[in-house]
PDB file of N, CA and C in Angstrom:
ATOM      1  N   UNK A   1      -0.475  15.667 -34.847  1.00  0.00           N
ATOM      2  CA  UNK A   1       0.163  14.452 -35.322  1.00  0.00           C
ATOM      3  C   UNK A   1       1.671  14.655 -35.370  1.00  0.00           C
ATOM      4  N   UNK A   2       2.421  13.734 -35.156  1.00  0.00           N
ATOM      5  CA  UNK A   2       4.158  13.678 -35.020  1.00  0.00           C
ATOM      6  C   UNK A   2       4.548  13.457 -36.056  1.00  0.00           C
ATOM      7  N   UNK A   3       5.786  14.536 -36.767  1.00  0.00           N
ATOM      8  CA  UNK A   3       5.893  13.883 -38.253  1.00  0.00           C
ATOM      9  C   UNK A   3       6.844  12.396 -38.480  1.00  0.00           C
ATOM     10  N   UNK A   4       7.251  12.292 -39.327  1.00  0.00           N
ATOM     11  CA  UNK A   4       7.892  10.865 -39.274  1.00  0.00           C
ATOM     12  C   UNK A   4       9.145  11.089 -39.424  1.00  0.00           C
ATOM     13  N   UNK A   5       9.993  12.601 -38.998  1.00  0.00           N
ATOM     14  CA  UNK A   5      10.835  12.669 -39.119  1.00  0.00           C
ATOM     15  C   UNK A   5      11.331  13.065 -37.157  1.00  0.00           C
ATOM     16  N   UNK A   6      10.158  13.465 -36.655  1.00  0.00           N
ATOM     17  CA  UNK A   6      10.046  13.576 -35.251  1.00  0.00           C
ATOM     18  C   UNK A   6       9.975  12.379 -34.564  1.00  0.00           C
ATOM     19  N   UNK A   7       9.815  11.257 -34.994  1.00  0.00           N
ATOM     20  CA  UNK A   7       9.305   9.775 -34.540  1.00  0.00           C
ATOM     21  C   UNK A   7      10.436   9.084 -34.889  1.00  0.00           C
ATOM     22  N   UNK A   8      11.068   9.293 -36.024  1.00  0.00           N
ATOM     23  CA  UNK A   8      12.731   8.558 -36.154  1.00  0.00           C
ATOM     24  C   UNK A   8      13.865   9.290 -34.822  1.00  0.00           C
ATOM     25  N   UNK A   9      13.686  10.505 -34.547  1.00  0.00           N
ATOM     26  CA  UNK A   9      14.226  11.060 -33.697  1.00  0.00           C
ATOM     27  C   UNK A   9      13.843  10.705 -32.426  1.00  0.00           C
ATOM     28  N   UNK A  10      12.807  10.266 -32.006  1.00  0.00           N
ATOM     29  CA  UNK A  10      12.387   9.949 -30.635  1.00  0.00           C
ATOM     30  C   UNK A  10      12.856   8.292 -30.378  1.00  0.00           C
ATOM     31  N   UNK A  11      12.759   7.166 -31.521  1.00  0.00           N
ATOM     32  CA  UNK A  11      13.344   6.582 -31.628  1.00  0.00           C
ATOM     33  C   UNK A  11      14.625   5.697 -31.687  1.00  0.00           C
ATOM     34  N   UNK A  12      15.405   7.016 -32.291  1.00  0.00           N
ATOM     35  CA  UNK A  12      16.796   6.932 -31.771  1.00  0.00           C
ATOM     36  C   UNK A  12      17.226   7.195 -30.319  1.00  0.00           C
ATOM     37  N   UNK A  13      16.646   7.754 -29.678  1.00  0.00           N
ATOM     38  CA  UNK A  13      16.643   9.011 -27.955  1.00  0.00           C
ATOM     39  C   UNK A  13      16.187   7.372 -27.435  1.00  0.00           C
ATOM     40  N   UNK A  14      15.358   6.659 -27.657  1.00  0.00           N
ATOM     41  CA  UNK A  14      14.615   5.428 -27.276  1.00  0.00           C
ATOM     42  C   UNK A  14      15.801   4.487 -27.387  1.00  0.00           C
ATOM     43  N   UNK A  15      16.031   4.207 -28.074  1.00  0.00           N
ATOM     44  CA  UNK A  15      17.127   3.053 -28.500  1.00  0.00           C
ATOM     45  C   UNK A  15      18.574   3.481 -27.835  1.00  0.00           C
ATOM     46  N   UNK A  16      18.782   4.530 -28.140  1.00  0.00           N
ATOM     47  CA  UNK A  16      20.112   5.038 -27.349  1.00  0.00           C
ATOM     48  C   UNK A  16      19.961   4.758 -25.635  1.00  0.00           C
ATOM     49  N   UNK A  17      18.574   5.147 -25.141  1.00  0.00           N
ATOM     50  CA  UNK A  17      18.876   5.279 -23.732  1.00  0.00           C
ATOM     51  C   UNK A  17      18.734   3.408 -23.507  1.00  0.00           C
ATOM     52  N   UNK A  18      17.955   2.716 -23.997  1.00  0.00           N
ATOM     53  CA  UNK A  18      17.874   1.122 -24.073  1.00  0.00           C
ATOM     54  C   UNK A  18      18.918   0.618 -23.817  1.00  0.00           C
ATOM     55  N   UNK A  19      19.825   0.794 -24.878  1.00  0.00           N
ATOM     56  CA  UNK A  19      21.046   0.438 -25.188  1.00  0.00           C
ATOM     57  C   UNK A  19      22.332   0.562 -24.203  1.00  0.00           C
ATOM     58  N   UNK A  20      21.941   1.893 -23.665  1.00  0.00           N
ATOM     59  CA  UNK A  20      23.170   2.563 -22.731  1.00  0.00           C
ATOM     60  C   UNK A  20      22.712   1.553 -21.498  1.00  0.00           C
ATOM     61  N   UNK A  21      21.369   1.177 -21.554  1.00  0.00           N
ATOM     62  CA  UNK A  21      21.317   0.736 -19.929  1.00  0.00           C
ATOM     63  C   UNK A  21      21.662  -0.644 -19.983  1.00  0.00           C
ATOM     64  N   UNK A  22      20.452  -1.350 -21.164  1.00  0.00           N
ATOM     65  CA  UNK A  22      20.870  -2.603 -20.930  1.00  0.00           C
ATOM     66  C   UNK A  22      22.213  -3.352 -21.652  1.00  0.00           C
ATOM     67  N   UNK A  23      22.664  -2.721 -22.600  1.00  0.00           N
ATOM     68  CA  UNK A  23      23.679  -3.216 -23.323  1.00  0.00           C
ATOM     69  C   UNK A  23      25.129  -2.841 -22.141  1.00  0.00           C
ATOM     70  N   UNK A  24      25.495  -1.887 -22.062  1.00  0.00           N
ATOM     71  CA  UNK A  24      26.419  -0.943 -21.713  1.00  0.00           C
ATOM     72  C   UNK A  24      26.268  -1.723 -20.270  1.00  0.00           C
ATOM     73  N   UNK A  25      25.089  -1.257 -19.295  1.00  0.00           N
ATOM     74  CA  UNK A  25      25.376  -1.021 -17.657  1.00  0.00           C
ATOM     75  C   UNK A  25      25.541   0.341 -17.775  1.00  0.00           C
ATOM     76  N   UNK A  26      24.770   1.111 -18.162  1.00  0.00           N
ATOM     77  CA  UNK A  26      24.887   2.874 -17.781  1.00  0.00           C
ATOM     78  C   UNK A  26      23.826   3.566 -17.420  1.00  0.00           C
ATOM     79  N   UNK A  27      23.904   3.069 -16.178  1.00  0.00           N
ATOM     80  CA  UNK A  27      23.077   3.674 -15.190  1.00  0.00           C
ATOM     81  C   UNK A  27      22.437   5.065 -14.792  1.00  0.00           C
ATOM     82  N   UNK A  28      24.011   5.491 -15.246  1.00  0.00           N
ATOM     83  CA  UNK A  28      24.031   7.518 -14.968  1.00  0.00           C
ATOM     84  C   UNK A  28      23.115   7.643 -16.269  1.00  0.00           C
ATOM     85  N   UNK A  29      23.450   7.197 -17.445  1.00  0.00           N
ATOM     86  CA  UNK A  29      22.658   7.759 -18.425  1.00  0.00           C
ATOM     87  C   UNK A  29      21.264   7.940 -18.556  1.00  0.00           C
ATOM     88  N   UNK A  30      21.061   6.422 -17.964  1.00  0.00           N
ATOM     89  CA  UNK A  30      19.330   6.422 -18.096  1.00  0.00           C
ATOM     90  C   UNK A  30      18.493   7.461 -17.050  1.00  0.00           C
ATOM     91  N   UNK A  31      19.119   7.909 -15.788  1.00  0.00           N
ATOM     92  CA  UNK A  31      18.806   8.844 -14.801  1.00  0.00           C
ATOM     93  C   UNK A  31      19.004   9.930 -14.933  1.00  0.00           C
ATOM     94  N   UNK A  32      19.837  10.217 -15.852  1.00  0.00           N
ATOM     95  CA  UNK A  32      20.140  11.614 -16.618  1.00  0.00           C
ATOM     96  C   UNK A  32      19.176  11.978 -17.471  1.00  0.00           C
ATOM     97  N   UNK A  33      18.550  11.380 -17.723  1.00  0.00           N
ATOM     98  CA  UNK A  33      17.466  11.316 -18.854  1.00  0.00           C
ATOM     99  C   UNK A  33      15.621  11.488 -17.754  1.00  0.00           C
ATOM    100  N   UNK A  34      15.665  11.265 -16.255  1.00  0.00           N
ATOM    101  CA  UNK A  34      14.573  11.595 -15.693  1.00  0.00           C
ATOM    102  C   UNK A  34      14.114  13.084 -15.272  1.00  0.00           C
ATOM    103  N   UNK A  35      13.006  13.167 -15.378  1.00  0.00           N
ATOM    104  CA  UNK A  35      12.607  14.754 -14.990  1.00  0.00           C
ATOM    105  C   UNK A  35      12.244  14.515 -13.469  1.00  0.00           C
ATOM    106  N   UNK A  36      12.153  15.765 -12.815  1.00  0.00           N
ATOM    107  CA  UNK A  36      12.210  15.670 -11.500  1.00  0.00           C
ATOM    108  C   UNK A  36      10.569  14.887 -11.233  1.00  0.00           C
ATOM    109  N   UNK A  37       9.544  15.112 -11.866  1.00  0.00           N
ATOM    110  CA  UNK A  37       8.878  14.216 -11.023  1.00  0.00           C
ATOM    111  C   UNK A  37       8.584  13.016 -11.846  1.00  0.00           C
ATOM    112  N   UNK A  38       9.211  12.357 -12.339  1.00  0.00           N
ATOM    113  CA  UNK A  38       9.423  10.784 -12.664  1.00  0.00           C
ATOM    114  C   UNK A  38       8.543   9.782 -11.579  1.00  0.00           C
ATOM    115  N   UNK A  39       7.736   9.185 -12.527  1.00  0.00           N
ATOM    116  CA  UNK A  39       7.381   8.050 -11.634  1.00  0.00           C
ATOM    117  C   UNK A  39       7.391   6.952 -12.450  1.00  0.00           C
ATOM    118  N   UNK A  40       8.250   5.823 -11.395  1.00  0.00           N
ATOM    119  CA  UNK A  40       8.582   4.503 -11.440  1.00  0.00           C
ATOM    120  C   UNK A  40       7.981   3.264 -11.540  1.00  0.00           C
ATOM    121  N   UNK A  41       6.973   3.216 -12.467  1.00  0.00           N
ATOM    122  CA  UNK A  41       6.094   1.381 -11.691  1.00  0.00           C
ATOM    123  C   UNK A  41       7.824   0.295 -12.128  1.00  0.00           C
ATOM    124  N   UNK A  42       7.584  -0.429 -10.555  1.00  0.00           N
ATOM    125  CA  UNK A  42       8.748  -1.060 -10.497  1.00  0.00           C
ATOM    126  C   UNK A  42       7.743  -2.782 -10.739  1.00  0.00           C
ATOM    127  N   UNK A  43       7.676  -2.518 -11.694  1.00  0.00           N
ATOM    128  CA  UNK A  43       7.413  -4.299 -12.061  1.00  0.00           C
ATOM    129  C   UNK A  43       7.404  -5.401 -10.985  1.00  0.00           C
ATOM    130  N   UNK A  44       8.836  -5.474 -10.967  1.00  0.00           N
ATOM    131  CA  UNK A  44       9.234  -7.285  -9.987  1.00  0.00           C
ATOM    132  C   UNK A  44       8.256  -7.106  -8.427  1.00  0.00           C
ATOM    133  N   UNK A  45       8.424  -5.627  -7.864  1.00  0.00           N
ATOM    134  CA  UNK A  45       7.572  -4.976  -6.902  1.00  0.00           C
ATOM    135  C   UNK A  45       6.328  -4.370  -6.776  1.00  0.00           C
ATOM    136  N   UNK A  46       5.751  -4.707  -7.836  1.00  0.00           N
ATOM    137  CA  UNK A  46       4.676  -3.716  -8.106  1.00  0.00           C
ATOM    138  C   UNK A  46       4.297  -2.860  -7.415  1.00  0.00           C
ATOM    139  N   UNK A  47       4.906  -1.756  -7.450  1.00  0.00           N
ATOM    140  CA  UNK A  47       5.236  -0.832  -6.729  1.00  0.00           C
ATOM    141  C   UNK A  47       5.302   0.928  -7.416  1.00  0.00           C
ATOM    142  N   UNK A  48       5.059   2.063  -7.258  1.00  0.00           N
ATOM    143  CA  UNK A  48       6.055   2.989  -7.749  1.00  0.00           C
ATOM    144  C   UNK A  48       6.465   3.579  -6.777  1.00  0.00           C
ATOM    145  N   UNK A  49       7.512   4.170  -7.910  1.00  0.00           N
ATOM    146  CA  UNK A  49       8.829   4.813  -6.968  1.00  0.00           C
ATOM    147  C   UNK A  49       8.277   6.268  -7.721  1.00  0.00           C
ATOM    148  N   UNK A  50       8.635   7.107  -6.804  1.00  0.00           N
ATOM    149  CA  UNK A  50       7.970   8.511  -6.953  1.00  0.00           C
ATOM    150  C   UNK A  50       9.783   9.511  -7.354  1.00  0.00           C
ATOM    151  N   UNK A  51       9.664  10.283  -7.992  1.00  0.00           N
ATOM    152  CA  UNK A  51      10.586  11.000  -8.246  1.00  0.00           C
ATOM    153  C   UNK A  51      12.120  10.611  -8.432  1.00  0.00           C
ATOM    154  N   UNK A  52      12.962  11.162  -8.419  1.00  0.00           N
ATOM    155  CA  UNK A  52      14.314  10.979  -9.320  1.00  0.00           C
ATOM    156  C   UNK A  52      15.526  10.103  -8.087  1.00  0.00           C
ATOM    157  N   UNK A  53      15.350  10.497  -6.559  1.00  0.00           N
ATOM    158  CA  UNK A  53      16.336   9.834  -5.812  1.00  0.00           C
ATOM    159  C   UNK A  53      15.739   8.279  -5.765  1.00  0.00           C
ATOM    160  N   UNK A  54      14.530   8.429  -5.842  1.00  0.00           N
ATOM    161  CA  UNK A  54      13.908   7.050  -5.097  1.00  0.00           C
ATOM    162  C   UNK A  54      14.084   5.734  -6.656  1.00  0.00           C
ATOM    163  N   UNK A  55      13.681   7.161  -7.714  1.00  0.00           N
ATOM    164  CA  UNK A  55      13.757   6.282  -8.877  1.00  0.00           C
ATOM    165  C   UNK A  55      15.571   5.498  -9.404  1.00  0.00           C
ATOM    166  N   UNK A  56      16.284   6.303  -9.199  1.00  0.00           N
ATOM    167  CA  UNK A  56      18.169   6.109  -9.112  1.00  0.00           C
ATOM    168  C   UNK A  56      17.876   4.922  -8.374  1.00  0.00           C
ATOM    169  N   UNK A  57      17.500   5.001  -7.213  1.00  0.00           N
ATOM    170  CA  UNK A  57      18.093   3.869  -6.025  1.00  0.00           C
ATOM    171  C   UNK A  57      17.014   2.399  -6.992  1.00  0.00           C
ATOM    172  N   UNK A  58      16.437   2.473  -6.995  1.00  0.00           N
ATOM    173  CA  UNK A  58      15.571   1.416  -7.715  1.00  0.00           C
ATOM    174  C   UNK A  58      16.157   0.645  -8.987  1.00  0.00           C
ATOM    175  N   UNK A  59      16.633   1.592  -9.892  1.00  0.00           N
ATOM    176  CA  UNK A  59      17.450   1.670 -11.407  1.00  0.00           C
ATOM    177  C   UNK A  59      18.564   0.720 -10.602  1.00  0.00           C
ATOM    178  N   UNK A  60      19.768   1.200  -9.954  1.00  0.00           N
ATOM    179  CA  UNK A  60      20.563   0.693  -9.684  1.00  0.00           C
ATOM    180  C   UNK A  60      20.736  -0.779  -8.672  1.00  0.00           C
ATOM    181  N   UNK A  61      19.329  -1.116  -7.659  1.00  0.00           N
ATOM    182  CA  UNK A  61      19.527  -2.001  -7.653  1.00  0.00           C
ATOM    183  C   UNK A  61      18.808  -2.891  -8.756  1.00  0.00           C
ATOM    184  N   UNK A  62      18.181  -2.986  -9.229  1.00  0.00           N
ATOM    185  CA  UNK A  62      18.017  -3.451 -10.699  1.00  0.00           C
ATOM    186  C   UNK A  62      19.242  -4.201 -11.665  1.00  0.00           C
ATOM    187  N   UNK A  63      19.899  -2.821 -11.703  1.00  0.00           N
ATOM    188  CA  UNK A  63      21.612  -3.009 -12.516  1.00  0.00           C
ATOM    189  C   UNK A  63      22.177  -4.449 -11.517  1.00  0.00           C
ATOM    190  N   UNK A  64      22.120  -4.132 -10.395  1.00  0.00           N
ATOM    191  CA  UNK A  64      23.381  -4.890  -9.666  1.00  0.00           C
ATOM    192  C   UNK A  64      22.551  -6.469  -9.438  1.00  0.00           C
ATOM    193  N   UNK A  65      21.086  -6.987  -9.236  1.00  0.00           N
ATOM    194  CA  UNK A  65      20.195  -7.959  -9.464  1.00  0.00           C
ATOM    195  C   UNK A  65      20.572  -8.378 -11.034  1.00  0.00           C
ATOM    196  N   UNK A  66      20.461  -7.733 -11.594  1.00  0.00           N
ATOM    197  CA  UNK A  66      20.324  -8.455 -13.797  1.00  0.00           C
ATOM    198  C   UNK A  66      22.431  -8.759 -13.600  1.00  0.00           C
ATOM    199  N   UNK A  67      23.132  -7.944 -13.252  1.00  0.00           N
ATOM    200  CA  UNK A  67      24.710  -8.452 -12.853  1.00  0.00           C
ATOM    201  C   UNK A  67      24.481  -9.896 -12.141  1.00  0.00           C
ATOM    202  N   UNK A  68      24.029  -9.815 -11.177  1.00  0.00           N
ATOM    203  CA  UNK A  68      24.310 -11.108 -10.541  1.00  0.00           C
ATOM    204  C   UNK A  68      23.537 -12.085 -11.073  1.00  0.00           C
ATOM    205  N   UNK A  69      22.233 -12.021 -11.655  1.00  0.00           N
ATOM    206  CA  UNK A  69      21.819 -13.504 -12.358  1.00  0.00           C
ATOM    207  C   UNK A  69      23.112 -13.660 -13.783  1.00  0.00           C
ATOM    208  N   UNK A  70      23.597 -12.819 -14.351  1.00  0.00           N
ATOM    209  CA  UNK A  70      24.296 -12.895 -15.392  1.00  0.00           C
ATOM    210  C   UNK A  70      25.228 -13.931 -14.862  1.00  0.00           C
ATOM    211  N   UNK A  71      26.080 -13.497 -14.141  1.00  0.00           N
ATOM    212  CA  UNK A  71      26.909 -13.893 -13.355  1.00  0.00           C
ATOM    213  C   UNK A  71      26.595 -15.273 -12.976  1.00  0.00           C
ATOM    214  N   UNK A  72      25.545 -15.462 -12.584  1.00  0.00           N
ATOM    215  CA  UNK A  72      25.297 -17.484 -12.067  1.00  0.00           C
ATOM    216  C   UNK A  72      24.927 -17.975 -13.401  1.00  0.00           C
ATOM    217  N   UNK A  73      24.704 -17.725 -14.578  1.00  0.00           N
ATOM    218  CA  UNK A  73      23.813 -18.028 -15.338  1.00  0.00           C
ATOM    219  C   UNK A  73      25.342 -18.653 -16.196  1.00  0.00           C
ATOM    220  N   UNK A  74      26.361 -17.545 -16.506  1.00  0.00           N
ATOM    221  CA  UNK A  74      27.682 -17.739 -16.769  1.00  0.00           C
ATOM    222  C   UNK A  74      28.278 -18.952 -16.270  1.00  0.00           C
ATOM    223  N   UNK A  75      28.171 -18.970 -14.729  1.00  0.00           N
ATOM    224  CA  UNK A  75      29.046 -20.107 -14.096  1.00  0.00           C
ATOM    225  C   UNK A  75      28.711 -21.337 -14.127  1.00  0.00           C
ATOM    226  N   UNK A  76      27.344 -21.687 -14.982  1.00  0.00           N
ATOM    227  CA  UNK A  76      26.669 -23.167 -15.089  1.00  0.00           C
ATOM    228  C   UNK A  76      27.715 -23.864 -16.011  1.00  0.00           C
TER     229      UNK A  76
END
């Protein structure tokens, strides 16, 4: 069992990397945070992406797709 002082800590590690990606746009961070064999279910694609280059390239177009709806969503 995880104590509840291990679960506030995983929590914060949770919220921090959340935050960095979707608040921020910090891309490096959240990929900094993958182990080499990371696998990706890519939602919009239902798809996975297998390991850390394939998973980056995925992350980032992601980033630059959620930028550009921001972006039209702004200009209404």
């Amino acid at each position: 069992m995880i104590s509840d002082k291990k679960k506030r800590e995983i929590e914060a590690f949770a919220d921090r990397i959340l935050r960095s990606y979707f608040c921020e746009g910090d891309v490096e961070f959240l990929i900094s945070t993958f182990t080499p064999d990371i696998v990706w279910m890519a939602p919009v694609k239902s798809r996975l992406q297998r390991g850390v280059r394939r998973s980056r390239s995925f992350s980032v177009q992601a980033k630059m797709q959620r930028s550009h709806v921001i972006q039209r969503i702004l200009s209404l």
